[in-house]
PDB file of N, CA and C in Angstrom:
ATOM      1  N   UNK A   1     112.197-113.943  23.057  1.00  0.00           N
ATOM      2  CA  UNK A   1     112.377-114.083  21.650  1.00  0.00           C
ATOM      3  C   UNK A   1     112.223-112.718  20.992  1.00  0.00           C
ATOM      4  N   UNK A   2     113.504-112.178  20.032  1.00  0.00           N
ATOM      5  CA  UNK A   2     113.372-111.218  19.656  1.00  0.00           C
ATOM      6  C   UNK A   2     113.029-111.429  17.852  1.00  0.00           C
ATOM      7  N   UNK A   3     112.368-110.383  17.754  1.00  0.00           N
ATOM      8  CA  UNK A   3     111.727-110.509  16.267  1.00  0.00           C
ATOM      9  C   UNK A   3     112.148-109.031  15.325  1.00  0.00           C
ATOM     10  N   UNK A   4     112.978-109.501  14.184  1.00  0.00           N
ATOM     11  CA  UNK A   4     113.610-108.138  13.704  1.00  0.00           C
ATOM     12  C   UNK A   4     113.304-108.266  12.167  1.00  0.00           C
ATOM     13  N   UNK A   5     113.006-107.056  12.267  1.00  0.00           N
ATOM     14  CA  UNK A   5     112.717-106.671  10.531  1.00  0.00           C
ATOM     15  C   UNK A   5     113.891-106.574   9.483  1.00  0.00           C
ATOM     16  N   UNK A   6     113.551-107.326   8.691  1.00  0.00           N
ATOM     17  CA  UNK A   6     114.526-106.899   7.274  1.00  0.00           C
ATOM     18  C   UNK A   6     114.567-106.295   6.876  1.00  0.00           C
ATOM     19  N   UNK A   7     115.916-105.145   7.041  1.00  0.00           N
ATOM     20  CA  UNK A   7     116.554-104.143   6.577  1.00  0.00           C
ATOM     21  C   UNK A   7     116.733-103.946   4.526  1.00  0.00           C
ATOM     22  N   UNK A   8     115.654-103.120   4.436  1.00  0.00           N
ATOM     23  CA  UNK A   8     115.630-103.196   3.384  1.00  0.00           C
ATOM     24  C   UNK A   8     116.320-101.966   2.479  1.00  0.00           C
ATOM     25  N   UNK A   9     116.886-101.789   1.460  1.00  0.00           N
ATOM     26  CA  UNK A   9     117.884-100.671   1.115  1.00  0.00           C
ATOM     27  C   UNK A   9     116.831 -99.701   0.618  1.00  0.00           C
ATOM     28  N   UNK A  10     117.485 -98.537   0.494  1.00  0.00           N
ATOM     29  CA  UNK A  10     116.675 -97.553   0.190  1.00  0.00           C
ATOM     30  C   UNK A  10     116.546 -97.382  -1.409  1.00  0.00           C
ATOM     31  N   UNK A  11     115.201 -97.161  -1.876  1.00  0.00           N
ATOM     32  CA  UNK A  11     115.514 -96.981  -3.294  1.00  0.00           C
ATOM     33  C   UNK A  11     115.854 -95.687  -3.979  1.00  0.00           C
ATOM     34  N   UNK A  12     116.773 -95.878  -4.675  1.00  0.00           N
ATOM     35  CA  UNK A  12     117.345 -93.829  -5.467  1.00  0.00           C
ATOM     36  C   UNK A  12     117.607 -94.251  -6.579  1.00  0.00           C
ATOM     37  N   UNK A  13     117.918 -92.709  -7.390  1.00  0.00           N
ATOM     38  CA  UNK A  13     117.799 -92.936  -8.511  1.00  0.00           C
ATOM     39  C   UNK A  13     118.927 -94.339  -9.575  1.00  0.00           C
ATOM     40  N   UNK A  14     119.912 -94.030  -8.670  1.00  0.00           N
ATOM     41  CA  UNK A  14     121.024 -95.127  -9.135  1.00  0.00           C
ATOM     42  C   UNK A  14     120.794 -96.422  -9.401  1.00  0.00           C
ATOM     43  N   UNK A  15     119.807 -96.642  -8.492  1.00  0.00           N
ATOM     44  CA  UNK A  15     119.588 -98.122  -7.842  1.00  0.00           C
ATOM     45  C   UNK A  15     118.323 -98.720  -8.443  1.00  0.00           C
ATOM     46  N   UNK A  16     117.230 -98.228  -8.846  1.00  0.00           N
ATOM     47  CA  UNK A  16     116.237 -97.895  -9.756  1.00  0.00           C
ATOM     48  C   UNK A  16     115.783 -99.267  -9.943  1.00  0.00           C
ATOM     49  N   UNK A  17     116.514 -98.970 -11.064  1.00  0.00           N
ATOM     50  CA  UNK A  17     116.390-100.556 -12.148  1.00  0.00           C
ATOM     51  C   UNK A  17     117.406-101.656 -11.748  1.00  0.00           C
ATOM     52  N   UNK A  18     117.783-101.463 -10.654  1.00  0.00           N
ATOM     53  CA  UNK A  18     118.120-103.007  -9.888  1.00  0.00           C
ATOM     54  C   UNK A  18     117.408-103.462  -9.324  1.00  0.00           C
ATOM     55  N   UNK A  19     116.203-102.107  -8.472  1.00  0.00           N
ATOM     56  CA  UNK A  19     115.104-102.579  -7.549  1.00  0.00           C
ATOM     57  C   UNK A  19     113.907-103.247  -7.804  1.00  0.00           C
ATOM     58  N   UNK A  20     113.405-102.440  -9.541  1.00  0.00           N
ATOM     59  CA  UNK A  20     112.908-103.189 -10.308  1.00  0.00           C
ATOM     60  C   UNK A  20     112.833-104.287 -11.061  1.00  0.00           C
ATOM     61  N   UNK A  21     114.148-104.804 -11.227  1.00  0.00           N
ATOM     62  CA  UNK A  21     114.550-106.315 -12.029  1.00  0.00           C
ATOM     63  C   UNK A  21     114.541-107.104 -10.611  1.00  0.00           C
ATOM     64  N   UNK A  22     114.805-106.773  -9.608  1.00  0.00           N
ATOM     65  CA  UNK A  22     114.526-107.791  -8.180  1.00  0.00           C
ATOM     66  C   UNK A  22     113.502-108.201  -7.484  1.00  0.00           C
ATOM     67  N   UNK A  23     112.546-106.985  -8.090  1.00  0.00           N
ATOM     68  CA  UNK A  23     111.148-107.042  -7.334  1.00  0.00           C
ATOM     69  C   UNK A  23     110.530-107.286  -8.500  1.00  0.00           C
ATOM     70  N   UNK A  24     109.982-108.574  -9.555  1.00  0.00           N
ATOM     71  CA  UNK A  24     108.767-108.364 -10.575  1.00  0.00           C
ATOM     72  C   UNK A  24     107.698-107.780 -10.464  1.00  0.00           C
ATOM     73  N   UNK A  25     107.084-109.142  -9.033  1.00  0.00           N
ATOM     74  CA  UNK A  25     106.238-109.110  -8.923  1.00  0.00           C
ATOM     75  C   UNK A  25     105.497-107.552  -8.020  1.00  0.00           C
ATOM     76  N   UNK A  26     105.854-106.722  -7.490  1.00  0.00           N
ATOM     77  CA  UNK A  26     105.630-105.206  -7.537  1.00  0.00           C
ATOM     78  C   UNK A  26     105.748-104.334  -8.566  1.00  0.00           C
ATOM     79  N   UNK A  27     106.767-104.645  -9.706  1.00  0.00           N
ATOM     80  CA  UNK A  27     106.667-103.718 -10.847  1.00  0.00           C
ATOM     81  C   UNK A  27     105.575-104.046 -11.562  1.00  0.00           C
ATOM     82  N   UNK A  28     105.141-105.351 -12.218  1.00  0.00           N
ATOM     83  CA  UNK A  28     104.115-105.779 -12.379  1.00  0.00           C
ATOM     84  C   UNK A  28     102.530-105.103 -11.949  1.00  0.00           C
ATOM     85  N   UNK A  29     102.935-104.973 -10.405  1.00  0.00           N
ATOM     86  CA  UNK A  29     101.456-104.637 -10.178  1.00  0.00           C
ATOM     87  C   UNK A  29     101.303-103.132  -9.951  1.00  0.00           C
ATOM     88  N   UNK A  30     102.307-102.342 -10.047  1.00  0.00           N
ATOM     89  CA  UNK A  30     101.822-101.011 -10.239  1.00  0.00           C
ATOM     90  C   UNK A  30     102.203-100.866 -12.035  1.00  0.00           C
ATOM     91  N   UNK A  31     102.856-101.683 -12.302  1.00  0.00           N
ATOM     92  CA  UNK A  31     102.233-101.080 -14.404  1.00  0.00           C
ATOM     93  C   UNK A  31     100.776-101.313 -14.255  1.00  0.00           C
ATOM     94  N   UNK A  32     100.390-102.833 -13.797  1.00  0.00           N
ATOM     95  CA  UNK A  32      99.018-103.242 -14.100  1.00  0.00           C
ATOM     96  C   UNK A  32      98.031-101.976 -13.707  1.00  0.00           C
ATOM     97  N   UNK A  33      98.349-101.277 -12.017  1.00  0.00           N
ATOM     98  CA  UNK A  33      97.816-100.415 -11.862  1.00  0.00           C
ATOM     99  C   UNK A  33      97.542 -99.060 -12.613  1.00  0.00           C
ATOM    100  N   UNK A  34      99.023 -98.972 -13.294  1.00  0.00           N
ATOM    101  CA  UNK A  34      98.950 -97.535 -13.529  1.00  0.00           C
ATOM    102  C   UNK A  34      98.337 -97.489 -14.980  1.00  0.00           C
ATOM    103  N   UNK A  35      98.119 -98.867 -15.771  1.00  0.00           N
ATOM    104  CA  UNK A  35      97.149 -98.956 -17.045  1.00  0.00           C
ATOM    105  C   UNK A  35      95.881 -98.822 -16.552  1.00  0.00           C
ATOM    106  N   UNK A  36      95.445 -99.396 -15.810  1.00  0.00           N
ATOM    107  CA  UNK A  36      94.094 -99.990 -15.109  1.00  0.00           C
ATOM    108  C   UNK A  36      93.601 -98.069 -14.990  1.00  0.00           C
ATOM    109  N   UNK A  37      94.431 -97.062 -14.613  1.00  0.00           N
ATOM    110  CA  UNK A  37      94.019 -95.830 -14.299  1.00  0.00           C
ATOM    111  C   UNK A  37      93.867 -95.262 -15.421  1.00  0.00           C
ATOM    112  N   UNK A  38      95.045 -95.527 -16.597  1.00  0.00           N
ATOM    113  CA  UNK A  38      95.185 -94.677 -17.537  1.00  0.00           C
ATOM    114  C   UNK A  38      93.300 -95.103 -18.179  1.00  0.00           C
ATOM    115  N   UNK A  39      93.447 -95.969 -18.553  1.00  0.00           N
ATOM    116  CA  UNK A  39      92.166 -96.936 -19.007  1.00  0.00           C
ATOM    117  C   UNK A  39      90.770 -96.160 -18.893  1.00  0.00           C
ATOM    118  N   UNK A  40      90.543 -96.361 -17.297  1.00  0.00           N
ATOM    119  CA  UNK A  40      89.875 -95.399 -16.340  1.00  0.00           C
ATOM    120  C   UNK A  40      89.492 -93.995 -17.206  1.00  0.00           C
ATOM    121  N   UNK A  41      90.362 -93.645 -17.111  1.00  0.00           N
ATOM    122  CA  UNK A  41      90.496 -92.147 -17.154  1.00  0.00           C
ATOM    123  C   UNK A  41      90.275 -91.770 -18.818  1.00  0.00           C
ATOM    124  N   UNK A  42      90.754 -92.540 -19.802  1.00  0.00           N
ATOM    125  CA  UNK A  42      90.674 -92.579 -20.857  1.00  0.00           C
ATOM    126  C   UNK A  42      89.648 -92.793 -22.298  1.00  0.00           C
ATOM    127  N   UNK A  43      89.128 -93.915 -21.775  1.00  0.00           N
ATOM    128  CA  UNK A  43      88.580 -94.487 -22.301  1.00  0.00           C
ATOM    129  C   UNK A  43      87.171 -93.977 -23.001  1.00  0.00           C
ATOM    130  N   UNK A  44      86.223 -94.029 -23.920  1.00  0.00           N
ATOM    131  CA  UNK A  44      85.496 -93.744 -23.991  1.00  0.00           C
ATOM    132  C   UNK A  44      84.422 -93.634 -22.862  1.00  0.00           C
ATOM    133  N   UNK A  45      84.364 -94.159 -21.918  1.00  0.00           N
ATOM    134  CA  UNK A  45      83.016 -93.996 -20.648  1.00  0.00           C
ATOM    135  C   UNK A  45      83.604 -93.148 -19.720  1.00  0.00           C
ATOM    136  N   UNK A  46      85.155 -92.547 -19.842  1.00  0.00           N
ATOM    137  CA  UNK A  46      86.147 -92.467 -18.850  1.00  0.00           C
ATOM    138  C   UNK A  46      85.599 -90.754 -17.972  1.00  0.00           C
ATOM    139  N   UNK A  47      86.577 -91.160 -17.389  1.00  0.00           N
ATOM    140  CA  UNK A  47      86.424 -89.281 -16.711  1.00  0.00           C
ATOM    141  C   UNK A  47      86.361 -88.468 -17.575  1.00  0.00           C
ATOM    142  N   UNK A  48      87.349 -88.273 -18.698  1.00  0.00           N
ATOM    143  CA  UNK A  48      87.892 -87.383 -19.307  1.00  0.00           C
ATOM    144  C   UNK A  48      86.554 -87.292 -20.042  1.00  0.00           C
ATOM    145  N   UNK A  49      85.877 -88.663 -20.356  1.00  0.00           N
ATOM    146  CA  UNK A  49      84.495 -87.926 -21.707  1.00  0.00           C
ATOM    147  C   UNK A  49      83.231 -87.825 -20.916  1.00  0.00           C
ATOM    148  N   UNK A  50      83.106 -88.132 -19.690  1.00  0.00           N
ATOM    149  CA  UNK A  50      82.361 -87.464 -18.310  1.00  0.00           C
ATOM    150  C   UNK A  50      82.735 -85.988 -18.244  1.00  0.00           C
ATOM    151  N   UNK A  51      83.528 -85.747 -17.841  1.00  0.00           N
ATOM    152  CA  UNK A  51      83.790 -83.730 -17.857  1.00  0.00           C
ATOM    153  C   UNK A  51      83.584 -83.216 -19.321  1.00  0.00           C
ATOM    154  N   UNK A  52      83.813 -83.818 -20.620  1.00  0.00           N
ATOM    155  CA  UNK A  52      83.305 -83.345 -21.496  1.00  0.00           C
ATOM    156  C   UNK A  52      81.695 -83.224 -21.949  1.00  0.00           C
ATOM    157  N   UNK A  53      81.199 -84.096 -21.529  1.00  0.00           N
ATOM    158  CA  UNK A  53      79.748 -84.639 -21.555  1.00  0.00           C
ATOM    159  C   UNK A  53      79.104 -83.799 -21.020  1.00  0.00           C
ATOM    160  N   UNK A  54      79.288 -83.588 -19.764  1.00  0.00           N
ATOM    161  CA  UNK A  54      78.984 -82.260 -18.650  1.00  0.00           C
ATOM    162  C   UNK A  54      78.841 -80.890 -19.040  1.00  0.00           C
ATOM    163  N   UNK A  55      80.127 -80.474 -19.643  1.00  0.00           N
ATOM    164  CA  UNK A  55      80.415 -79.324 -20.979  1.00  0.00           C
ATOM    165  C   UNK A  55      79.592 -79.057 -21.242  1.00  0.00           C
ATOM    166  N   UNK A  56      79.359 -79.831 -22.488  1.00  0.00           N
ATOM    167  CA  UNK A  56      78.772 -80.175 -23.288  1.00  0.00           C
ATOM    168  C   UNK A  56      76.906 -80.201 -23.168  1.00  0.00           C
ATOM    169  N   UNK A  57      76.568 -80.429 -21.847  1.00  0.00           N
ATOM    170  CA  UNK A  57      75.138 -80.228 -21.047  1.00  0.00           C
ATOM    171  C   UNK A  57      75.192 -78.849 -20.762  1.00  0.00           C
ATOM    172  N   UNK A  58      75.828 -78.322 -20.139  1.00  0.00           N
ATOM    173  CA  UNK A  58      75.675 -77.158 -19.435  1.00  0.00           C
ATOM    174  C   UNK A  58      75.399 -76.274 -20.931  1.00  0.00           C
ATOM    175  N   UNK A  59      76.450 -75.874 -21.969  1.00  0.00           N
ATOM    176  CA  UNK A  59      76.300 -75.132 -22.935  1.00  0.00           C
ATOM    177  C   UNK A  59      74.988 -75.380 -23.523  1.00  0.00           C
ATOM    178  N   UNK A  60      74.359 -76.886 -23.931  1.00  0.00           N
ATOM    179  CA  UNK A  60      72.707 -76.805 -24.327  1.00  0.00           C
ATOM    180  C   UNK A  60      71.721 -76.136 -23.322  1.00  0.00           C
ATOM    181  N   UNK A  61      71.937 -76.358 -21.999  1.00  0.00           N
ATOM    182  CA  UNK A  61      71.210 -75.742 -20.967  1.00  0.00           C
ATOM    183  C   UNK A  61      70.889 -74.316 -21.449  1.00  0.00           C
ATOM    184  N   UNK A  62      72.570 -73.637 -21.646  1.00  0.00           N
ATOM    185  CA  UNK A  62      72.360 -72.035 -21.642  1.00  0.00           C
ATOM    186  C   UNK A  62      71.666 -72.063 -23.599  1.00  0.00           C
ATOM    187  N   UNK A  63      72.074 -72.873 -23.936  1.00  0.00           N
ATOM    188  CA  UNK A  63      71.605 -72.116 -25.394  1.00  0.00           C
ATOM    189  C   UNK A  63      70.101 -72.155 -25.042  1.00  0.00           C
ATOM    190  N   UNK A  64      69.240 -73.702 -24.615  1.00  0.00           N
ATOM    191  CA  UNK A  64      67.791 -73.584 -24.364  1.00  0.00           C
ATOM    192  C   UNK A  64      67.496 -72.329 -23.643  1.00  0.00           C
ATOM    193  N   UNK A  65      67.906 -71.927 -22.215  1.00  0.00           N
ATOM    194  CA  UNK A  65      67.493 -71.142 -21.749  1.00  0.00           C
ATOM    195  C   UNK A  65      67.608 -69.612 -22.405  1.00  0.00           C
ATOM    196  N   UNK A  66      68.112 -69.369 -23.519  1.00  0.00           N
ATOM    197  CA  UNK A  66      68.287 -67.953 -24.082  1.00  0.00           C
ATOM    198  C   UNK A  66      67.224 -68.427 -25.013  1.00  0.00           C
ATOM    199  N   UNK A  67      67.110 -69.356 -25.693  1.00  0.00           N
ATOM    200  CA  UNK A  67      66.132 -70.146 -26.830  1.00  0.00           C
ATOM    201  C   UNK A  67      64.442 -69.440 -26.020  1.00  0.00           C
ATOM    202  N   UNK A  68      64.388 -69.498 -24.723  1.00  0.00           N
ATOM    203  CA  UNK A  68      63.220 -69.594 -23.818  1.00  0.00           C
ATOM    204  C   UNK A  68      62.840 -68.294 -24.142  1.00  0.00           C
ATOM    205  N   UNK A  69      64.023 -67.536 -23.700  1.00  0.00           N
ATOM    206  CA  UNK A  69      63.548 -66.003 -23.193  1.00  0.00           C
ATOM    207  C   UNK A  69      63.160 -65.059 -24.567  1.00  0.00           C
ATOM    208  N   UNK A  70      63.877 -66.043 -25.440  1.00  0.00           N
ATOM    209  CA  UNK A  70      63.729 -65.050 -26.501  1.00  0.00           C
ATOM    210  C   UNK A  70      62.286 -65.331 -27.147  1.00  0.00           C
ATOM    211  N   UNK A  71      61.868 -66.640 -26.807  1.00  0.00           N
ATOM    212  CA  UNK A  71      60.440 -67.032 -27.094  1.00  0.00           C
ATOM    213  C   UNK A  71      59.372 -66.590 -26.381  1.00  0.00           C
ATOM    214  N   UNK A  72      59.661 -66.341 -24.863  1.00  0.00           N
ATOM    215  CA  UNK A  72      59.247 -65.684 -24.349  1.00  0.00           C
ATOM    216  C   UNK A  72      58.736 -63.862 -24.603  1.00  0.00           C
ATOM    217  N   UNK A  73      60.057 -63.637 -24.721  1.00  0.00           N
ATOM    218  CA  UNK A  73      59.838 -61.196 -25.676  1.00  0.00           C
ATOM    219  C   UNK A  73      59.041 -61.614 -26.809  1.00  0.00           C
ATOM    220  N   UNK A  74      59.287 -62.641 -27.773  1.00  0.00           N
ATOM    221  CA  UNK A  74      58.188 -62.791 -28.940  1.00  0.00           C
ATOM    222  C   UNK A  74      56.730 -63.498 -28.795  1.00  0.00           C
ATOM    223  N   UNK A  75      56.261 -63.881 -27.784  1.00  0.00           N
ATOM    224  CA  UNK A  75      55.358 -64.105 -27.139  1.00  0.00           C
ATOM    225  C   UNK A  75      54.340 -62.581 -27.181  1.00  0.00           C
ATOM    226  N   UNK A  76      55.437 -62.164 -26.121  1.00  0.00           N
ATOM    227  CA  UNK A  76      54.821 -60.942 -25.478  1.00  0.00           C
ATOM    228  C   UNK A  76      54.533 -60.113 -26.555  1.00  0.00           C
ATOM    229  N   UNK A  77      55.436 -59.213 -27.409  1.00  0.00           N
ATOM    230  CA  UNK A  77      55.246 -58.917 -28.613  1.00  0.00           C
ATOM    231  C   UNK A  77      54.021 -59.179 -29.421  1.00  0.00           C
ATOM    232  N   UNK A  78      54.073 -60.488 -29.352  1.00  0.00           N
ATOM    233  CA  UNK A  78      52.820 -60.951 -30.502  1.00  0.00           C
ATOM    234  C   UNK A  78      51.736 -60.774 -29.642  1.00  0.00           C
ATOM    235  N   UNK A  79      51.537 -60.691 -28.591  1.00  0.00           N
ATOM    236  CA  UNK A  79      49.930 -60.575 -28.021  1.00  0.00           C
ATOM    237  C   UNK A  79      49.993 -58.545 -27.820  1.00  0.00           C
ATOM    238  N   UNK A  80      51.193 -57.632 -27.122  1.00  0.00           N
ATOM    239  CA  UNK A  80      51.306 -56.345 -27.561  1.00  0.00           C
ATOM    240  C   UNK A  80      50.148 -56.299 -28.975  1.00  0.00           C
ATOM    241  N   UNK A  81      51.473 -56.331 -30.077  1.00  0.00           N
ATOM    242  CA  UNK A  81      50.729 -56.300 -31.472  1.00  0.00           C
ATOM    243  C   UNK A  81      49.019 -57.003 -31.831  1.00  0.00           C
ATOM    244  N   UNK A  82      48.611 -57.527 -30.974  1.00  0.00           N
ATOM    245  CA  UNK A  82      47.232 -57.909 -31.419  1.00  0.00           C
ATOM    246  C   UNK A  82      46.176 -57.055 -30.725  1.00  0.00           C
ATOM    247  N   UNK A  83      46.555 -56.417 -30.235  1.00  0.00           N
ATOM    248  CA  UNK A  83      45.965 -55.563 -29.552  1.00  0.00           C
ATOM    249  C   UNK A  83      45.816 -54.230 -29.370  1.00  0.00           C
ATOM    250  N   UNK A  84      46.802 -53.506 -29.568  1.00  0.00           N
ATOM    251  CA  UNK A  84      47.441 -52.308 -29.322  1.00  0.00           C
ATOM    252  C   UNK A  84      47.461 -51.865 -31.105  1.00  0.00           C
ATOM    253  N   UNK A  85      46.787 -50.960 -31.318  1.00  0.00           N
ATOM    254  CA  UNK A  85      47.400 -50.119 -32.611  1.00  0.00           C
ATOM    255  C   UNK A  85      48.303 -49.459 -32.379  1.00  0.00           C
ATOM    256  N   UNK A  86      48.528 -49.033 -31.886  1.00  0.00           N
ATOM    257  CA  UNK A  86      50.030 -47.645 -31.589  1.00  0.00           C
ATOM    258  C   UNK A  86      51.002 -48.541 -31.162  1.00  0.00           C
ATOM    259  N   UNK A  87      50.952 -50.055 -30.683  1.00  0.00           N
ATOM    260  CA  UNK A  87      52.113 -50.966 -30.900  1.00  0.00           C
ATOM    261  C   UNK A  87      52.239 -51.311 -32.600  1.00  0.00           C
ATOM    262  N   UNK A  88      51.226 -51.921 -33.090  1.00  0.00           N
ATOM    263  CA  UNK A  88      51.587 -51.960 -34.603  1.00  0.00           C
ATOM    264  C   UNK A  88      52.035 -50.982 -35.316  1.00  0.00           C
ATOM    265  N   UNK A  89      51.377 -49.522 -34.701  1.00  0.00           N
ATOM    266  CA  UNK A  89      52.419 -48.260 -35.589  1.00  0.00           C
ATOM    267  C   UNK A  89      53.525 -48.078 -35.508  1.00  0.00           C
ATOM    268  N   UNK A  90      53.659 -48.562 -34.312  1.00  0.00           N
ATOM    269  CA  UNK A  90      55.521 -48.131 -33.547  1.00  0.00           C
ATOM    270  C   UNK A  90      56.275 -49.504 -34.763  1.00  0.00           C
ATOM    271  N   UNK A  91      55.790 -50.504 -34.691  1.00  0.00           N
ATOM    272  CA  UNK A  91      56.960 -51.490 -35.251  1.00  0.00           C
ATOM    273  C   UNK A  91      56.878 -51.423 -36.710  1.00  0.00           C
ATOM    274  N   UNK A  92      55.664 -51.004 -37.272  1.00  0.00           N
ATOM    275  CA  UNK A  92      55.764 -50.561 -38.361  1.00  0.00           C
ATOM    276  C   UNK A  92      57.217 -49.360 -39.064  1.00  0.00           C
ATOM    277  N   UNK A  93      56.672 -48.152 -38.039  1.00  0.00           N
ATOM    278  CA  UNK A  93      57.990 -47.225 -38.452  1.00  0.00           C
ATOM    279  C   UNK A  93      58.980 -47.496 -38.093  1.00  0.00           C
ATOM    280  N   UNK A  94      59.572 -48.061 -36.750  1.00  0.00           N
ATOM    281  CA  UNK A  94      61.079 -48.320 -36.701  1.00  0.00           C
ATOM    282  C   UNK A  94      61.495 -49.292 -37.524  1.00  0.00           C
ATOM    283  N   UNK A  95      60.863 -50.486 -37.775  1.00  0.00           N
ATOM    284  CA  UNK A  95      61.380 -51.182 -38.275  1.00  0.00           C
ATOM    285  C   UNK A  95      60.967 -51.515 -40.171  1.00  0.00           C
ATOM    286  N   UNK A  96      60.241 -51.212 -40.472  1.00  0.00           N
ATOM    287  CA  UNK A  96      59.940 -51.026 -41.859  1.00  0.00           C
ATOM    288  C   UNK A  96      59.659 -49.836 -42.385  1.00  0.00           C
ATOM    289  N   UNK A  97      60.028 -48.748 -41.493  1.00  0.00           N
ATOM    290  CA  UNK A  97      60.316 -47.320 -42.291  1.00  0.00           C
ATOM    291  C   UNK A  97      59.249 -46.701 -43.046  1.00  0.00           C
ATOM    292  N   UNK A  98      57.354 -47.409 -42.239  1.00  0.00           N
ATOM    293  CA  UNK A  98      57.030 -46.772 -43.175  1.00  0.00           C
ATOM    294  C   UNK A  98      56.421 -45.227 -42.677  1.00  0.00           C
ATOM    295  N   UNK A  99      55.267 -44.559 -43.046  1.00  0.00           N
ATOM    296  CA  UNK A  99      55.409 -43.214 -42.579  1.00  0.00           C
ATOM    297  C   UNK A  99      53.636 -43.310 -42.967  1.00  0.00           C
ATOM    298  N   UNK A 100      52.897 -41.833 -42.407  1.00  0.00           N
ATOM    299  CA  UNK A 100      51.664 -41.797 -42.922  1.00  0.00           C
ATOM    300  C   UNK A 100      51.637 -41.114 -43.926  1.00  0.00           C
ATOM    301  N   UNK A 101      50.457 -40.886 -44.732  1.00  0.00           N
ATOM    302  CA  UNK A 101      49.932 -40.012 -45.316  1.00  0.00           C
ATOM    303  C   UNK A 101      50.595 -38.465 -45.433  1.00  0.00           C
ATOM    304  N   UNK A 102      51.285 -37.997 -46.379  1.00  0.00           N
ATOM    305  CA  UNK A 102      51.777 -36.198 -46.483  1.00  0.00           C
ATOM    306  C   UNK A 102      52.294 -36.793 -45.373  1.00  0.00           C
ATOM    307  N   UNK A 103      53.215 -37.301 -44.804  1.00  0.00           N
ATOM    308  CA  UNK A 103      54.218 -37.057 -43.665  1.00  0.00           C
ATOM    309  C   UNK A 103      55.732 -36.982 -43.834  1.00  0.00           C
ATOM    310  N   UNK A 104      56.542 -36.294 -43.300  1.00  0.00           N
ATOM    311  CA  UNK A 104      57.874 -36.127 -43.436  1.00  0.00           C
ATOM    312  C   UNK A 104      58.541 -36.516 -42.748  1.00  0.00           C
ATOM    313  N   UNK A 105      59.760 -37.177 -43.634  1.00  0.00           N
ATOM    314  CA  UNK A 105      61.013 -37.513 -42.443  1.00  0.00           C
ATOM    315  C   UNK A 105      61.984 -37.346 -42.436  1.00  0.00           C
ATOM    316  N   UNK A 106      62.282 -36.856 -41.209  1.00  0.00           N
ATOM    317  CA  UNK A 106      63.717 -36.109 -41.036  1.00  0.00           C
ATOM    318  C   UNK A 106      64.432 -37.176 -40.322  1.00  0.00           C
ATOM    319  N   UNK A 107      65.861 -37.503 -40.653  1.00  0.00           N
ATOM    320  CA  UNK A 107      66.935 -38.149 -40.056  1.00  0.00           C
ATOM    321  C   UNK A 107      67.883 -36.937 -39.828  1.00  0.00           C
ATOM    322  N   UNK A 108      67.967 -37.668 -38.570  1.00  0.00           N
ATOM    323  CA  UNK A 108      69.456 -37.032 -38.029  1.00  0.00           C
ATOM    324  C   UNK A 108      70.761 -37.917 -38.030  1.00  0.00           C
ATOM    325  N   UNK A 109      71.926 -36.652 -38.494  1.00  0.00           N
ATOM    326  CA  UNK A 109      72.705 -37.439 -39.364  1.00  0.00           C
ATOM    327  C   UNK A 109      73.821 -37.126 -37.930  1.00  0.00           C
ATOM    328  N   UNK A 110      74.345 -37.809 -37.451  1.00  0.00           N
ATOM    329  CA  UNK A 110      75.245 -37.184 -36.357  1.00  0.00           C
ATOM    330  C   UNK A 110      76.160 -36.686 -36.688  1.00  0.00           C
ATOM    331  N   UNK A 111      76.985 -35.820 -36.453  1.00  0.00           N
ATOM    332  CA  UNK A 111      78.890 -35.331 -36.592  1.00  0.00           C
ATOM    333  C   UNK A 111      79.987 -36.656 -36.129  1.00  0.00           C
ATOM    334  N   UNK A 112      80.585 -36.113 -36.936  1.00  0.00           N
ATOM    335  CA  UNK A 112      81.766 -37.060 -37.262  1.00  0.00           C
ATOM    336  C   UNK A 112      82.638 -36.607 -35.725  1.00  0.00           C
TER     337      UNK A 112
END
């Protein structure tokens, strides 16, 4: 007993939408599929707002971790300054310009 497969035609572009109006029940189940993905992929819980979410973590990560360090130099700073007079003199003059007693100040003006 011989057992032979049904020769089935090849599908191209011509033939398309004959193959599809003959076969429902396969067109059917890859639309169903290919919503079922879009869906997936879409949706508010989807991939797409998973890789954004992620983003979206990583960038708070780096802002906290610069948030740290910089709390960290002002840390340090503030215990420097409680301690150290010639740290309080230094941030005094660079940064509030002020000067001692009869003292002079010269800026240098660079060339153009």
């Amino acid at each position: 007993m011989k057992f032979y497969r049904k020769i089935r035609k090849q599908v191209s572009p011509e033939n398309l939408a004959e193959t599809v109006r003959e076969n429902k029940k396969g067109t059917a189940i890859v639309l169903a599929a290919l919503l079922l993905i879009l869906y997936v992929l879409f949706n508010n819980n989807g991939v797409v707002a998973r890789i954004r979410l992620e983003m979206e973590k990583t960038e708070a990560l780096e802002r906290i971790r610069v948030a740290e360090e910089e709390q960290k130099r002002l840390k340090d700073q503030s215990k420097a300054l409680d301690g150290d007079p010639k740290a309080v003199e230094k941030v005094a003059r660079e940064k509030y310009g002020m000067v001692r007693e009869n003292e002079k100040v010269y800026k240098v003006v660079p060339k153009k």
